[in-house]
PDB file of N, CA and C in Angstrom:
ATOM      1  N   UNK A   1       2.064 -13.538  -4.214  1.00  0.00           N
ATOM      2  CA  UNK A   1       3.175 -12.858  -4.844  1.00  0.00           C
ATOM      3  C   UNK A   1       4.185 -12.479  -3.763  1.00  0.00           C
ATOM      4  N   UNK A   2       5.524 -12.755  -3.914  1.00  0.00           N
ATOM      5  CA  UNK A   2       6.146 -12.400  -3.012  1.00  0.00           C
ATOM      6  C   UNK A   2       7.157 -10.957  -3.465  1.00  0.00           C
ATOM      7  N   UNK A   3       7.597 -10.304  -2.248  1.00  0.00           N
ATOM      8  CA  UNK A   3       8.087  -8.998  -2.577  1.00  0.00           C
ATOM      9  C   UNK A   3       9.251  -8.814  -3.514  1.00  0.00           C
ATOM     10  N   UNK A   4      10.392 -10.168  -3.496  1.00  0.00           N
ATOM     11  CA  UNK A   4      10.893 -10.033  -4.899  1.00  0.00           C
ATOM     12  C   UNK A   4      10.340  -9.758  -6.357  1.00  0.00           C
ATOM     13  N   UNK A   5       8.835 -10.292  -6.623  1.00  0.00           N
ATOM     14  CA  UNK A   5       8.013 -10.290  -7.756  1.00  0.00           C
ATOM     15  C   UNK A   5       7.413  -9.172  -7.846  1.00  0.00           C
ATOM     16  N   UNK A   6       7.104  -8.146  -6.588  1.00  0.00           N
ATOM     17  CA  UNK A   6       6.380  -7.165  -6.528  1.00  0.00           C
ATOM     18  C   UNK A   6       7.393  -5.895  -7.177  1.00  0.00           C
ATOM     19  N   UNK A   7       8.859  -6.302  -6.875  1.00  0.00           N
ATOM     20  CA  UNK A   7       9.826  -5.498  -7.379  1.00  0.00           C
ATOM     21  C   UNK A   7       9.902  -5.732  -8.614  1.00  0.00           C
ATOM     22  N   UNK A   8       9.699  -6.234  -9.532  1.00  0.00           N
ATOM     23  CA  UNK A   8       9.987  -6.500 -10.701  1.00  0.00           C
ATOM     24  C   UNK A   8       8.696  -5.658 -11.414  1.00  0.00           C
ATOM     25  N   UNK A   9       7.910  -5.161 -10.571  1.00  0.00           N
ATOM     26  CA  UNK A   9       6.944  -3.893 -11.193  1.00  0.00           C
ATOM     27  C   UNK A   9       7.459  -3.037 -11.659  1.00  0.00           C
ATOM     28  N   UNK A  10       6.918  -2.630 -13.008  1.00  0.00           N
ATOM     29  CA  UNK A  10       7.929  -1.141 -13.380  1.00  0.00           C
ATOM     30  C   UNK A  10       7.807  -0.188 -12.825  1.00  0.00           C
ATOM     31  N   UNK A  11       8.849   0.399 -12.311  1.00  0.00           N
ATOM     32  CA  UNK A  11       8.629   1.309 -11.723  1.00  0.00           C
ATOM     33  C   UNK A  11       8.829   1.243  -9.868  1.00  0.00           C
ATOM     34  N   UNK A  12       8.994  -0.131  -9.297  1.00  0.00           N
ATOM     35  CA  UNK A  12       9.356  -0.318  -8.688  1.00  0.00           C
ATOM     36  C   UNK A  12      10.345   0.258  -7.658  1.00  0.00           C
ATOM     37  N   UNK A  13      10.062   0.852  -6.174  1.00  0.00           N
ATOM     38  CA  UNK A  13      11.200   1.213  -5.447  1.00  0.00           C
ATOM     39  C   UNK A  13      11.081   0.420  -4.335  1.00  0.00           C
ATOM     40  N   UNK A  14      10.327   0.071  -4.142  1.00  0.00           N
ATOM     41  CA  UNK A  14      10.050  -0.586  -2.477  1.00  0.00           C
ATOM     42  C   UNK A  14       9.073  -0.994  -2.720  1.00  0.00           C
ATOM     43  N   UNK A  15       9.338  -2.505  -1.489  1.00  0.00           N
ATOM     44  CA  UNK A  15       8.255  -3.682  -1.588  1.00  0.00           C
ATOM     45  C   UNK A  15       8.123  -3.523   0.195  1.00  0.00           C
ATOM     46  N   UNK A  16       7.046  -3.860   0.892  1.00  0.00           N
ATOM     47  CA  UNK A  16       7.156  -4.032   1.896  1.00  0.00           C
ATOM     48  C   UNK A  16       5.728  -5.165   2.274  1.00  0.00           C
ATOM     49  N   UNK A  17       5.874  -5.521   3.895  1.00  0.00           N
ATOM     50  CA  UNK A  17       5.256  -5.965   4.527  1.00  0.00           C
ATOM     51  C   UNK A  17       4.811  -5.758   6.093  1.00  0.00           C
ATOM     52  N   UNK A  18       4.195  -5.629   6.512  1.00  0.00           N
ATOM     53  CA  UNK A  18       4.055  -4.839   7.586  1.00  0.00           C
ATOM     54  C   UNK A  18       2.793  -5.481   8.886  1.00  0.00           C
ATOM     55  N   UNK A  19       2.542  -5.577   9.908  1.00  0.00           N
ATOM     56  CA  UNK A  19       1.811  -6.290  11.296  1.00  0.00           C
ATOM     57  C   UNK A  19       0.798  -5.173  11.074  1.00  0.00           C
ATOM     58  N   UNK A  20      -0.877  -5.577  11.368  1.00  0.00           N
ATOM     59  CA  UNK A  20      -2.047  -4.653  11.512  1.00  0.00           C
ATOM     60  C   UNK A  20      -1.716  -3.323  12.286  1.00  0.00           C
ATOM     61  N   UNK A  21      -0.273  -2.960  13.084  1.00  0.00           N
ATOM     62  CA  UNK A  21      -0.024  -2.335  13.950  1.00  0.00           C
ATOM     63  C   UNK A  21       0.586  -1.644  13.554  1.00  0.00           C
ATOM     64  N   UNK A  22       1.239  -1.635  12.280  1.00  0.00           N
ATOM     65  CA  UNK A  22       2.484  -0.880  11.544  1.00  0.00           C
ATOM     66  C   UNK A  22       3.822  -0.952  11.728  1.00  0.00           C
ATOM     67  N   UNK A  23       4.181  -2.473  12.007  1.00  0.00           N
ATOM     68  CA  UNK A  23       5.135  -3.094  12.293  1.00  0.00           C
ATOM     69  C   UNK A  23       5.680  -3.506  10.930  1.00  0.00           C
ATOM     70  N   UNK A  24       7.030  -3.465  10.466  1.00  0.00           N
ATOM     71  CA  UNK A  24       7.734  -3.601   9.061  1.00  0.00           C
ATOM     72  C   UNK A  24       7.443  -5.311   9.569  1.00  0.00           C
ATOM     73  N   UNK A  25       7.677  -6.373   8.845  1.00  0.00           N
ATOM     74  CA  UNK A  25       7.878  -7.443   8.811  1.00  0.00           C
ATOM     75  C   UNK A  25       8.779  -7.920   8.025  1.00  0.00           C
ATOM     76  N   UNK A  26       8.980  -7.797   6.667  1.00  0.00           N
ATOM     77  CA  UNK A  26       9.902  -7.645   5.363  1.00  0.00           C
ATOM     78  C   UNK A  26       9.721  -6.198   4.230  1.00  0.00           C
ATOM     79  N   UNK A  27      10.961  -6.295   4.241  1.00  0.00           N
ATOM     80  CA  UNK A  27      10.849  -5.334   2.888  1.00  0.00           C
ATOM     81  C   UNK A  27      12.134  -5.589   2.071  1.00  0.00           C
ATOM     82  N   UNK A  28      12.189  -5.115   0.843  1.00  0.00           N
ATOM     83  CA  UNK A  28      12.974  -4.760  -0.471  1.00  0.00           C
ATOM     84  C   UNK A  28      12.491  -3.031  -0.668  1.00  0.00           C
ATOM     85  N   UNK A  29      14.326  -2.920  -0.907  1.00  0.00           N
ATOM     86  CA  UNK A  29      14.325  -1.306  -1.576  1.00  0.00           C
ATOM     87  C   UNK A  29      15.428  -1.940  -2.753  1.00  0.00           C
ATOM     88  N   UNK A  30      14.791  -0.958  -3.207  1.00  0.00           N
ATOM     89  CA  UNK A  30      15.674  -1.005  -4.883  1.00  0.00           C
ATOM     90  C   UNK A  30      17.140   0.303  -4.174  1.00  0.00           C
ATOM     91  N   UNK A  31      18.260  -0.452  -4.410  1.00  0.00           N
ATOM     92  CA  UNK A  31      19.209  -0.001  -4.486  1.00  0.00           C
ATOM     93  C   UNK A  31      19.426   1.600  -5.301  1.00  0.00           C
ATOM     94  N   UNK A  32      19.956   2.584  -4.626  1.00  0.00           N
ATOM     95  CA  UNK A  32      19.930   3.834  -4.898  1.00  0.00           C
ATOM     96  C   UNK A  32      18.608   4.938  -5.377  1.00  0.00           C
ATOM     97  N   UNK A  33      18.075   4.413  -4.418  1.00  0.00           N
ATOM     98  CA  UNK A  33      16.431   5.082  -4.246  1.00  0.00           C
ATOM     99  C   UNK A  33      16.984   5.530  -2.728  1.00  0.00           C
ATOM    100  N   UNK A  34      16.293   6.547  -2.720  1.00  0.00           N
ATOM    101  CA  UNK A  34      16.483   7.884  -1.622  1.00  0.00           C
ATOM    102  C   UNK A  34      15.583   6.744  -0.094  1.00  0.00           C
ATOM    103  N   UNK A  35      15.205   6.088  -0.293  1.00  0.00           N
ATOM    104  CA  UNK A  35      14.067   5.246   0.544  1.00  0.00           C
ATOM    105  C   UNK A  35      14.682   4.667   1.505  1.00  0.00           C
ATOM    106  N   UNK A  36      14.423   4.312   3.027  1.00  0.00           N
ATOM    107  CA  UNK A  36      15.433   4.061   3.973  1.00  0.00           C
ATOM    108  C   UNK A  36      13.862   3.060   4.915  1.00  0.00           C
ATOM    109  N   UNK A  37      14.851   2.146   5.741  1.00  0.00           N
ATOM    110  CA  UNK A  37      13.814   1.269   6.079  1.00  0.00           C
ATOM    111  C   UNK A  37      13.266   2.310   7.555  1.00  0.00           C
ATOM    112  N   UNK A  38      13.573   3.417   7.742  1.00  0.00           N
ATOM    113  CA  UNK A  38      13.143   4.453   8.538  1.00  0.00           C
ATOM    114  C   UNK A  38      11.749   4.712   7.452  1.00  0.00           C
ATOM    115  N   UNK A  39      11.952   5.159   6.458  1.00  0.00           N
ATOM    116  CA  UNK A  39      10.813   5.885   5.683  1.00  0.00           C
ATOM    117  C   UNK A  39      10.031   4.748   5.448  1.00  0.00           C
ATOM    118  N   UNK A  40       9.591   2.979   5.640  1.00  0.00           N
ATOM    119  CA  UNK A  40       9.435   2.827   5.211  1.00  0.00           C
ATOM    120  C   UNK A  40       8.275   1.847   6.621  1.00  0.00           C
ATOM    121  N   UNK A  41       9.117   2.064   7.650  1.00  0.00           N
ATOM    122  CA  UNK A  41       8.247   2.081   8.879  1.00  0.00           C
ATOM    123  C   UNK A  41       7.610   3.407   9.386  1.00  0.00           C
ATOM    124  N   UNK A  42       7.976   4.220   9.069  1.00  0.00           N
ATOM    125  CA  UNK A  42       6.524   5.365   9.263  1.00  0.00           C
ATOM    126  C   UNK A  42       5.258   5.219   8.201  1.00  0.00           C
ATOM    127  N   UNK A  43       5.858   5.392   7.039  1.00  0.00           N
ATOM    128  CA  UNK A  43       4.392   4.733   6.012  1.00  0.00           C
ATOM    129  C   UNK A  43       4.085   3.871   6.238  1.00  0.00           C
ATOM    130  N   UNK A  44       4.452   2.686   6.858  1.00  0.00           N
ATOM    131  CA  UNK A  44       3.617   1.178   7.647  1.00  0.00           C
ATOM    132  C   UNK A  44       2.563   2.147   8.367  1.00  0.00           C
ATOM    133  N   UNK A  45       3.429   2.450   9.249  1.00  0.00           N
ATOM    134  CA  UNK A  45       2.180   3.136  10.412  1.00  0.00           C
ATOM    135  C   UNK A  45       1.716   4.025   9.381  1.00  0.00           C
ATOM    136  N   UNK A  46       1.879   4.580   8.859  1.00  0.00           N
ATOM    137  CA  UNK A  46       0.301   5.606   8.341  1.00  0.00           C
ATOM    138  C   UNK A  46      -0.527   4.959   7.077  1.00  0.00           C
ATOM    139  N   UNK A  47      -0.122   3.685   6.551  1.00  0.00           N
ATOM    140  CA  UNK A  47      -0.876   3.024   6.197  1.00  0.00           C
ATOM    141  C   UNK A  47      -1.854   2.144   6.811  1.00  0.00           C
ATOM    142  N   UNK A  48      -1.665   2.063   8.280  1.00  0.00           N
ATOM    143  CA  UNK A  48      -2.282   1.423   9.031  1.00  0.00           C
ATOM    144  C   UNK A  48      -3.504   2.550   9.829  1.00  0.00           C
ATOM    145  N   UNK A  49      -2.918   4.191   9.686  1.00  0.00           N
ATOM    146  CA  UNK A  49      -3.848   4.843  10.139  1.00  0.00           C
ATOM    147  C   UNK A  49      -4.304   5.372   9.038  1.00  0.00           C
ATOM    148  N   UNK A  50      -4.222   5.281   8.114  1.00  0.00           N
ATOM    149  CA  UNK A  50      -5.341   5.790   6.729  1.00  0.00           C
ATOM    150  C   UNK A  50      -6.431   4.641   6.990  1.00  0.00           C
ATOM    151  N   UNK A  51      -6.106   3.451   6.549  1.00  0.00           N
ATOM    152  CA  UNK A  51      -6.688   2.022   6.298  1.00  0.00           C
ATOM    153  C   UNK A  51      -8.268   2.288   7.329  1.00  0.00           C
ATOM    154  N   UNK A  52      -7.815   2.421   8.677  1.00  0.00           N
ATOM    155  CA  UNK A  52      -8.550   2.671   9.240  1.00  0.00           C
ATOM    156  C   UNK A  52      -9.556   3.819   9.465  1.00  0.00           C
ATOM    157  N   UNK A  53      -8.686   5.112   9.268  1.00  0.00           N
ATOM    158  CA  UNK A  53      -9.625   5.895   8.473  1.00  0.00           C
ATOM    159  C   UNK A  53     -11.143   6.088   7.406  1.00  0.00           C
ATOM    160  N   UNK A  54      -9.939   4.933   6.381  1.00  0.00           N
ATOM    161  CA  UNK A  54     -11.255   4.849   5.214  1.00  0.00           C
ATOM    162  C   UNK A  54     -12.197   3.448   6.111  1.00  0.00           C
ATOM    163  N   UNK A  55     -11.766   2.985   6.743  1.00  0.00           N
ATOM    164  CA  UNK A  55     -13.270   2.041   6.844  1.00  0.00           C
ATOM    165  C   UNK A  55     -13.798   2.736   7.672  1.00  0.00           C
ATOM    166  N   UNK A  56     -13.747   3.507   8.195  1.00  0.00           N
ATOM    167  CA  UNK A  56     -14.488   4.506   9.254  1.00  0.00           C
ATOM    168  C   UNK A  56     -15.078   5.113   8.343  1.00  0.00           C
ATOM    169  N   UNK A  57     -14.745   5.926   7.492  1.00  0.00           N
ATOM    170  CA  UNK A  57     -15.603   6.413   6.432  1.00  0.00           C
ATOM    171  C   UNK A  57     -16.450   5.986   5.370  1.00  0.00           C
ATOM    172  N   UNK A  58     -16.042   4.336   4.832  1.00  0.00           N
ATOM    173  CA  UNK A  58     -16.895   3.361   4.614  1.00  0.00           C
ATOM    174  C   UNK A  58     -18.325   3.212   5.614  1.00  0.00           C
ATOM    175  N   UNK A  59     -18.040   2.505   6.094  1.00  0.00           N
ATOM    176  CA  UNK A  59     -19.166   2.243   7.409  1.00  0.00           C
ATOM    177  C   UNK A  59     -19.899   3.270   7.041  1.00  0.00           C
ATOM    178  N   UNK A  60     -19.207   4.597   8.019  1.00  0.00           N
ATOM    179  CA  UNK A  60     -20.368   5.875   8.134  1.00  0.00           C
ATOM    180  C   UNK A  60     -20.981   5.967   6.673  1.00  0.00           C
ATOM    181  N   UNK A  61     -20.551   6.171   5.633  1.00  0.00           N
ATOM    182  CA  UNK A  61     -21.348   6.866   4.464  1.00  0.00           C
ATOM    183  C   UNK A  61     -22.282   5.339   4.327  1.00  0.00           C
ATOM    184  N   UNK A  62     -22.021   3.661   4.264  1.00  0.00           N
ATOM    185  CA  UNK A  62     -23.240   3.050   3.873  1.00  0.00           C
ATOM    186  C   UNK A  62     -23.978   3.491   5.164  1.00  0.00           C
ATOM    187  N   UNK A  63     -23.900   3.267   6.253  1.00  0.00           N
ATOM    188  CA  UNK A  63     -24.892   3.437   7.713  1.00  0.00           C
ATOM    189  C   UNK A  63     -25.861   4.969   7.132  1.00  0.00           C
ATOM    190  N   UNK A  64     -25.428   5.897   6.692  1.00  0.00           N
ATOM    191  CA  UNK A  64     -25.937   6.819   6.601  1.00  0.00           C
ATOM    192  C   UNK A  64     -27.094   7.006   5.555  1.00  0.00           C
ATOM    193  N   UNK A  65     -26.290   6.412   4.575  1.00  0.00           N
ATOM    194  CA  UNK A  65     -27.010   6.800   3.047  1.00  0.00           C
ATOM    195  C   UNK A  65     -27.663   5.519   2.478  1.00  0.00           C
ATOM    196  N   UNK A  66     -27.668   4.149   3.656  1.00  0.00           N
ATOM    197  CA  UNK A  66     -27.961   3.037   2.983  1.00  0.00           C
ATOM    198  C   UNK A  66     -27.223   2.087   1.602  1.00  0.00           C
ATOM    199  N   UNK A  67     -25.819   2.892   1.192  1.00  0.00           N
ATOM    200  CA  UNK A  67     -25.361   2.528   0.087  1.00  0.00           C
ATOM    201  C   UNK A  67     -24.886   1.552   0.571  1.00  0.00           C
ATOM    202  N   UNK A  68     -24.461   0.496  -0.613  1.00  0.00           N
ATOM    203  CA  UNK A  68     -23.400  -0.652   0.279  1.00  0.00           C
ATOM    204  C   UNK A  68     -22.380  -0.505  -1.019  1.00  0.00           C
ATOM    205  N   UNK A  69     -21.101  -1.373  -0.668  1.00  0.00           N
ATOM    206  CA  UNK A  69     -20.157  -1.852  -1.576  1.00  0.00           C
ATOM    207  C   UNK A  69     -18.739  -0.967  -1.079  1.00  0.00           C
ATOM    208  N   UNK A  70     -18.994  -0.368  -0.369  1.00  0.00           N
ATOM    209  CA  UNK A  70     -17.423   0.403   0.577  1.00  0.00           C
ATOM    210  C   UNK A  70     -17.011  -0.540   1.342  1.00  0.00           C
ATOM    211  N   UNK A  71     -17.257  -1.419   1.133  1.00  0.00           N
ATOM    212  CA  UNK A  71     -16.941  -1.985   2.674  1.00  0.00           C
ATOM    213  C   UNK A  71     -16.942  -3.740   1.728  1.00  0.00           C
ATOM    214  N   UNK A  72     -15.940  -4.417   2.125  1.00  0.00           N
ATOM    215  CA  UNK A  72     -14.536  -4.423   2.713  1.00  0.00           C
ATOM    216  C   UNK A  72     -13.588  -3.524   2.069  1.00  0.00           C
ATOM    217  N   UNK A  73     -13.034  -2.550   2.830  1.00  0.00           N
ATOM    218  CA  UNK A  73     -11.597  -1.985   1.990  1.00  0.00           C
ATOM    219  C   UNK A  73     -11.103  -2.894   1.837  1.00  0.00           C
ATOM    220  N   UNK A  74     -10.255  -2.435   0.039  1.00  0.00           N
ATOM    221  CA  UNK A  74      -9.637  -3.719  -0.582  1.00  0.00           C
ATOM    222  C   UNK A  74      -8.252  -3.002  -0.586  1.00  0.00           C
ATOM    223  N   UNK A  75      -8.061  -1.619  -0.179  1.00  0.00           N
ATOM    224  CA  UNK A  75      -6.541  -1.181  -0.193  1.00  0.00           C
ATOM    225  C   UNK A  75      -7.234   0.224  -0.932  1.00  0.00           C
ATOM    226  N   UNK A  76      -5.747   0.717  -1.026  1.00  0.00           N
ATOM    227  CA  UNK A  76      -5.638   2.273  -1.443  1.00  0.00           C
ATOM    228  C   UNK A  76      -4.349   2.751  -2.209  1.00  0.00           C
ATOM    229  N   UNK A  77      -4.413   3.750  -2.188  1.00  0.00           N
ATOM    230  CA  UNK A  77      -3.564   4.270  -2.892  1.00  0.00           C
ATOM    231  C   UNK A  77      -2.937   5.778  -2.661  1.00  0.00           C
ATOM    232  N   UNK A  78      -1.749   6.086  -2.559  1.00  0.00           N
ATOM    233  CA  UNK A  78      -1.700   7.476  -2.229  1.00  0.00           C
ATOM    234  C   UNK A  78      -0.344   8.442  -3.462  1.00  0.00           C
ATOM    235  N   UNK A  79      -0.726   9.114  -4.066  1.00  0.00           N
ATOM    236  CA  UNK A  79       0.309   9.587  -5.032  1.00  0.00           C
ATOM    237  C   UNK A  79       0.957  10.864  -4.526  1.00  0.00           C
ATOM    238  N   UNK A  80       2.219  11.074  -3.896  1.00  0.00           N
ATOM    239  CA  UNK A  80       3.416  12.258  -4.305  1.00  0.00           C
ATOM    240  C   UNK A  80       3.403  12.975  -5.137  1.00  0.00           C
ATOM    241  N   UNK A  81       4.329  13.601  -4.896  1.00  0.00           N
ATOM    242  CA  UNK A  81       5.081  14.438  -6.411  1.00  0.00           C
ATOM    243  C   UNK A  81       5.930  13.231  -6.600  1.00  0.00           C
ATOM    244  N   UNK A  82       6.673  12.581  -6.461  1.00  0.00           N
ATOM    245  CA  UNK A  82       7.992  11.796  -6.940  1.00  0.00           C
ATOM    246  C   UNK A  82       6.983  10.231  -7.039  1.00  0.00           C
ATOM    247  N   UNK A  83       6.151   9.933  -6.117  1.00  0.00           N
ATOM    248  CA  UNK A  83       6.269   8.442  -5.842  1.00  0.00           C
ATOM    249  C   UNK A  83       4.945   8.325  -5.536  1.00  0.00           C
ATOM    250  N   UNK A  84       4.912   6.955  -5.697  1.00  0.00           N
ATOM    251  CA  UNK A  84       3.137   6.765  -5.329  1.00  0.00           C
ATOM    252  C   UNK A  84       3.394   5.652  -4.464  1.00  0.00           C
ATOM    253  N   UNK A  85       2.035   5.075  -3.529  1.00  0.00           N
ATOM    254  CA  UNK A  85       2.251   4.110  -3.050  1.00  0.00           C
ATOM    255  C   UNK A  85       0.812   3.264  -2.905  1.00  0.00           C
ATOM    256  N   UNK A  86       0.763   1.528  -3.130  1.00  0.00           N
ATOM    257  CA  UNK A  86       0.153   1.018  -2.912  1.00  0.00           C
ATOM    258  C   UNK A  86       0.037   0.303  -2.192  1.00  0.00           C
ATOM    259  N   UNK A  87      -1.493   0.277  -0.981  1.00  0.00           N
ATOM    260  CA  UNK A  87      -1.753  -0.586  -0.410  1.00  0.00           C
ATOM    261  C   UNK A  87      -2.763  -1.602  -0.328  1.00  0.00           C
ATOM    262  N   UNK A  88      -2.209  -2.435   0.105  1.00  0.00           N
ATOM    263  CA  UNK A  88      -3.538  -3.662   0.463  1.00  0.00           C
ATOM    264  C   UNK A  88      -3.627  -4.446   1.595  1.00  0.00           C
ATOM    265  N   UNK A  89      -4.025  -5.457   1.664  1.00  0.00           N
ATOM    266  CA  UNK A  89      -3.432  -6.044   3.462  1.00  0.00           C
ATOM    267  C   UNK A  89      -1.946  -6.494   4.032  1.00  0.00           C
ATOM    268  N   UNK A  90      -1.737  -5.527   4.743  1.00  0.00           N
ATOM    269  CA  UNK A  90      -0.483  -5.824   5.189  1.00  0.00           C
ATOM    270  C   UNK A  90       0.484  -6.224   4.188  1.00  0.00           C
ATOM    271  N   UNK A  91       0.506  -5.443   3.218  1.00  0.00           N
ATOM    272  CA  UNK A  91       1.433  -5.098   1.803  1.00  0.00           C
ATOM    273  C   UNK A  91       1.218  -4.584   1.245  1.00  0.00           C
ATOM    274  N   UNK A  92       2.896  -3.417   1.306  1.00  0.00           N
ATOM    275  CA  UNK A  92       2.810  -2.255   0.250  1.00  0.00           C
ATOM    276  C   UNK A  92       3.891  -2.361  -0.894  1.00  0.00           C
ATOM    277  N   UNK A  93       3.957  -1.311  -2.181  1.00  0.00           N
ATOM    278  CA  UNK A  93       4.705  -1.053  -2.890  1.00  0.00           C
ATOM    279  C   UNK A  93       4.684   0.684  -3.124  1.00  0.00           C
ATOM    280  N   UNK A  94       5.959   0.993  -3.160  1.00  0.00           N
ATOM    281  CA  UNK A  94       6.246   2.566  -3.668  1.00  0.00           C
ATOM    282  C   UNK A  94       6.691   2.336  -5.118  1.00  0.00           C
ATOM    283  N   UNK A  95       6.293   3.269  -6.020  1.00  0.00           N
ATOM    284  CA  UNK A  95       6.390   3.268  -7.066  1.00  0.00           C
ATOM    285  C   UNK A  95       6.809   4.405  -7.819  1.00  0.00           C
ATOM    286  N   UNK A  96       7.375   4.728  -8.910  1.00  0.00           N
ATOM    287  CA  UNK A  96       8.047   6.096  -9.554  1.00  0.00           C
ATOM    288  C   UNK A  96       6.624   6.528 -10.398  1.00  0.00           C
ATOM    289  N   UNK A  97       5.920   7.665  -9.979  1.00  0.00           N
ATOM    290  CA  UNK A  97       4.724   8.070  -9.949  1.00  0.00           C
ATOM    291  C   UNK A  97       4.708   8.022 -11.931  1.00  0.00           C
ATOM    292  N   UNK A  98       6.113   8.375 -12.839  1.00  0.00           N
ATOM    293  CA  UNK A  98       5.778   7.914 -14.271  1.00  0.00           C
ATOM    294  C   UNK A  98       5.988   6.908 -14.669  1.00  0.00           C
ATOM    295  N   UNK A  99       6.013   5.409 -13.906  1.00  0.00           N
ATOM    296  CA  UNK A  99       5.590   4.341 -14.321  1.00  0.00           C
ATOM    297  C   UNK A  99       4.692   3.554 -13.705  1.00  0.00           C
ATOM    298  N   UNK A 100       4.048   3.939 -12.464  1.00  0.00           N
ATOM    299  CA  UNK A 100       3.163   3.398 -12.121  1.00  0.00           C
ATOM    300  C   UNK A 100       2.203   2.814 -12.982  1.00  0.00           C
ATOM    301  N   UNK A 101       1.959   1.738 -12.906  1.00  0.00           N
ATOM    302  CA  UNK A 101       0.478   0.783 -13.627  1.00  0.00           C
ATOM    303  C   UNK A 101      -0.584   0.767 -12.120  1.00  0.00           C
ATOM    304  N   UNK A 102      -1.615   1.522 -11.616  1.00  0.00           N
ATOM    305  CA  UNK A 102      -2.330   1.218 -10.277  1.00  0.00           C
ATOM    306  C   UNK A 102      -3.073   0.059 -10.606  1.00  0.00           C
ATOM    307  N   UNK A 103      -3.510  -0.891 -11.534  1.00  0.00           N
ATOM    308  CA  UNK A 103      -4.143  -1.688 -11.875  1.00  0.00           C
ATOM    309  C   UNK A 103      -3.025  -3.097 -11.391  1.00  0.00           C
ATOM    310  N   UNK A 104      -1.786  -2.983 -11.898  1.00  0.00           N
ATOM    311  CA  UNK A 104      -0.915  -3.948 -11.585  1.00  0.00           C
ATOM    312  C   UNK A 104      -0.730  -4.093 -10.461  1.00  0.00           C
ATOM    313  N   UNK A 105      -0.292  -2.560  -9.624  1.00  0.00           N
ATOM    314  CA  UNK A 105      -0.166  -2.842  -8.641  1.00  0.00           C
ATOM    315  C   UNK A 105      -0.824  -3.103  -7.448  1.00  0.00           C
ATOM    316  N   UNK A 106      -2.259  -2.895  -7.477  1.00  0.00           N
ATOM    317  CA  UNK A 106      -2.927  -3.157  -6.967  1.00  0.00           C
ATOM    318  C   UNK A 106      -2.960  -4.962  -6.880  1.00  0.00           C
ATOM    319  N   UNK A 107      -3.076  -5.372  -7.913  1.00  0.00           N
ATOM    320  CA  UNK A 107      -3.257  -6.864  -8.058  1.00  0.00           C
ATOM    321  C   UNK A 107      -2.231  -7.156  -7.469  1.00  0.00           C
ATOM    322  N   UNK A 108      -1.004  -6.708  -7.409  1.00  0.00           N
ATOM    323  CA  UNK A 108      -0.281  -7.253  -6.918  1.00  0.00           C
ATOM    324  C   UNK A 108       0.121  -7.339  -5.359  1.00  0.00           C
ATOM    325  N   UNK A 109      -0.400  -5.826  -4.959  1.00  0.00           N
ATOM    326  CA  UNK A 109      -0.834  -6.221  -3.443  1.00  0.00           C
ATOM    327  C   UNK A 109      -1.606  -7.091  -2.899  1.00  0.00           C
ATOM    328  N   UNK A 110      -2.588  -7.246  -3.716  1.00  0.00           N
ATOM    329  CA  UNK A 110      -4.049  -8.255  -3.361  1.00  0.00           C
ATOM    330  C   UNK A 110      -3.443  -9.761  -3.042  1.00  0.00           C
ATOM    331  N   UNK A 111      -2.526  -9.886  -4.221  1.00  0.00           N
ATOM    332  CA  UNK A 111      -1.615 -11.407  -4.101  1.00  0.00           C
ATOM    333  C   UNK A 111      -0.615 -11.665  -3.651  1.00  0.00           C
ATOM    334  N   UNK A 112      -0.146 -10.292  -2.797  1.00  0.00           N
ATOM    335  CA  UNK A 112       0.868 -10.673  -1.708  1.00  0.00           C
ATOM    336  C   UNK A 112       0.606 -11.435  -0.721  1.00  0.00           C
ATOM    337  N   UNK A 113       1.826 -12.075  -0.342  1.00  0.00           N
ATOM    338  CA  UNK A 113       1.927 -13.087   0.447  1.00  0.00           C
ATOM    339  C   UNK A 113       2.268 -12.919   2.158  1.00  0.00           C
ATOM    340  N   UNK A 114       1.575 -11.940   2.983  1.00  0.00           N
ATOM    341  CA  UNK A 114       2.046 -10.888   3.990  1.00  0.00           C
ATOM    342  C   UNK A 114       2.287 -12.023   4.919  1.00  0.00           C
TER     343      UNK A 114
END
């Protein structure tokens, strides 16, 4: 899926793409959204330090408790007051937190084209 298609999510404000490092690579902002490609390379990077986060916390809880199925992170999700945002590998979308679909958009990170 490419980030033009990811915009056509309802609810749609921003499409991005981003390096394991939190490097922007491409993005789309929806025209007259408060969103600036400043705001949109710091959430790279802190999608890149959550990401890592949760597999750190994956790992530890199966290593600990013997559970499995945390592991591979398949992406995440983080909700605002105004906006939500989805991630997956090295592609995100921000979304207007009353139209978000997380099911869509999730899939639709999964089938981005980073």
């Amino acid at each position: 899926m490419t980030l033009d298609q990811m915009m056509d999510l309802q609810g749609a404000l921003a499409a991005f793409t981003y390096t394991d490092k939190g490097d922007i690579t491409d993005h789309r902002i929806r025209e007259g959204t408060e969103i600036t490609p400043q705001i949109l390379d710091l959430l790279a990077h802190s999608c890149v330090a959550n990401i890592a986060v949760a597999t750190l916390e994956a790992r530890g809880w199966e290593s600990l408790t013997g559970q499995k199925g945390f592991e591979p992170l398949q992406g995440f999700s983080m909700v605002g007051l105004e906006w939500s945002i989805v991630v997956g590998d090295r592609c995100g979308i921000i979304l207007k937190n009353r139209d978000v679909n997380y099911e869509a958009s999730f899939d639709a990170v999964k089938a981005c084209s980073a």
